[in-house]
Protein backbone atom coordinates (compact mmCIF):
# COMPACT_ATOMS: atom_id res chain seq x y z
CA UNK A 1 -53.37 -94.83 -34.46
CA UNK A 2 -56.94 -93.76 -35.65
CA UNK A 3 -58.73 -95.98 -38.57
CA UNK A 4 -61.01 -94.73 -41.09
CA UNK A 5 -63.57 -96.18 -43.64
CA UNK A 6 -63.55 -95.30 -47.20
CA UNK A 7 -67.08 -95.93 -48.22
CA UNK A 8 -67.35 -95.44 -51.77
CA UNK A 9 -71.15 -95.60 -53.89
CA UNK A 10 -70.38 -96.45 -57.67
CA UNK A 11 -73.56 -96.06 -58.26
CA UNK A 12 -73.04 -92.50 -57.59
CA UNK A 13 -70.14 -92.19 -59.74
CA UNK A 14 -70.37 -89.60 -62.50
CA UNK A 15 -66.77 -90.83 -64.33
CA UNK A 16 -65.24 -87.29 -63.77
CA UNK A 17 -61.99 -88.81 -62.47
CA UNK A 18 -61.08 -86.19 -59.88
CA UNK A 19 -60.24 -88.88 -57.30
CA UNK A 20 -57.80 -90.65 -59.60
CA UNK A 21 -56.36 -87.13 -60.11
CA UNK A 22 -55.32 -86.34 -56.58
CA UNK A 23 -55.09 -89.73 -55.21
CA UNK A 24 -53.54 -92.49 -57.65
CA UNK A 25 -52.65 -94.80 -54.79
CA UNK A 26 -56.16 -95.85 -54.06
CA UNK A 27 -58.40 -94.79 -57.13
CA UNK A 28 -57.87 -96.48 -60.41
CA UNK A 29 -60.18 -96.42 -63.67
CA UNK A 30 -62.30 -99.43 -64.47
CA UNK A 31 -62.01 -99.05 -68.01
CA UNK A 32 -65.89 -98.64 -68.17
CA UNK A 33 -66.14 -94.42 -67.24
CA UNK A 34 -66.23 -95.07 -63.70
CA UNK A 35 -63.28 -95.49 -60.96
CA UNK A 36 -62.74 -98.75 -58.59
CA UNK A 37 -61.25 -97.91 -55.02
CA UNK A 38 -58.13 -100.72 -54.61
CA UNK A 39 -58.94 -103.56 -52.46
CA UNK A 40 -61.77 -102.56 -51.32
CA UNK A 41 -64.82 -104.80 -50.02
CA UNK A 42 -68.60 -104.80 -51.44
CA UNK A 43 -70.83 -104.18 -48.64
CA UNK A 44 -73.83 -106.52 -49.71
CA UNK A 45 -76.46 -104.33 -47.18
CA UNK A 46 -74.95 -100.48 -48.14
CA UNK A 47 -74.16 -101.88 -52.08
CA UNK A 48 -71.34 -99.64 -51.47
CA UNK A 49 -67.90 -100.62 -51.95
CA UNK A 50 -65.61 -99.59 -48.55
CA UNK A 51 -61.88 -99.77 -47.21
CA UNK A 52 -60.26 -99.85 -43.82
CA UNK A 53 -57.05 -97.49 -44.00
CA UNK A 54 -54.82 -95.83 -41.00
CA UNK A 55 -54.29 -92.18 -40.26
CA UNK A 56 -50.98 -91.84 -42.71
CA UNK A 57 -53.92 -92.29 -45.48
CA UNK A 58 -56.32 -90.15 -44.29
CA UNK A 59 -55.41 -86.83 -45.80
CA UNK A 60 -55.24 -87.98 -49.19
CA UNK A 61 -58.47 -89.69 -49.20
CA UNK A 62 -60.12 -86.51 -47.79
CA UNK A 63 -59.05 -84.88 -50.43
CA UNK A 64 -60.16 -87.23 -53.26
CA UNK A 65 -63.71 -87.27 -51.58
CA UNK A 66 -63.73 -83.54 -51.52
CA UNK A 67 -62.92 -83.14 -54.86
CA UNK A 68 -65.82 -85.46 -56.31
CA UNK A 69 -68.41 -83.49 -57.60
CA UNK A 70 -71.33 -86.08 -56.52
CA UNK A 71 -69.94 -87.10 -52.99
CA UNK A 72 -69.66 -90.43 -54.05
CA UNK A 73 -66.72 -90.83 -51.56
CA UNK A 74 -67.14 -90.16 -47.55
CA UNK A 75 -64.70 -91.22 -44.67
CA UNK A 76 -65.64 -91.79 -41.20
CA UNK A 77 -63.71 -92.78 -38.18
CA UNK A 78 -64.13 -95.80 -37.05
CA UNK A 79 -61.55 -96.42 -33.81
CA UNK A 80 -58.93 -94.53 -32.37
């Protein structure tokens, strides 16, 4: 089963809530105009914020990151 990284820039992060819209299981509001992706790890060299999740996953996360409007969100495979 294929795995894929969730790699998520706050920084980026406009507030417009369009991932928490589609995708409630992962995305969550911090309280502070920005979302927080659920159990994710800070990556200390990318200062972006990232999350292993299998194929089942996959499709919804897509579509969170291609509903944000500043591309804070991208996937990529990362094994089969």
């Amino acid at each position: 089963m294929a795995k894929y990284k969730i790699i998520f820039d706050k920084e980026e992060c406009i507030g417009a809530m369009s991932c928490l819209a589609v995708n409630e299981k992962f995305w969550i509001d911090d309280n502070q105009g920005k979302v927080d992706l659920k159990n994710a790890v800070y990556n200390e060299k990318t200062k972006k914020w990232e999350l292993i999740i299998d194929e089942e996953d996959f499709n919804i996360n897509l579509e969170a990151a291609e509903v944000c409007p500043v591309e804070a969100i991208k996937i990529e495979k990362v094994e089969d």
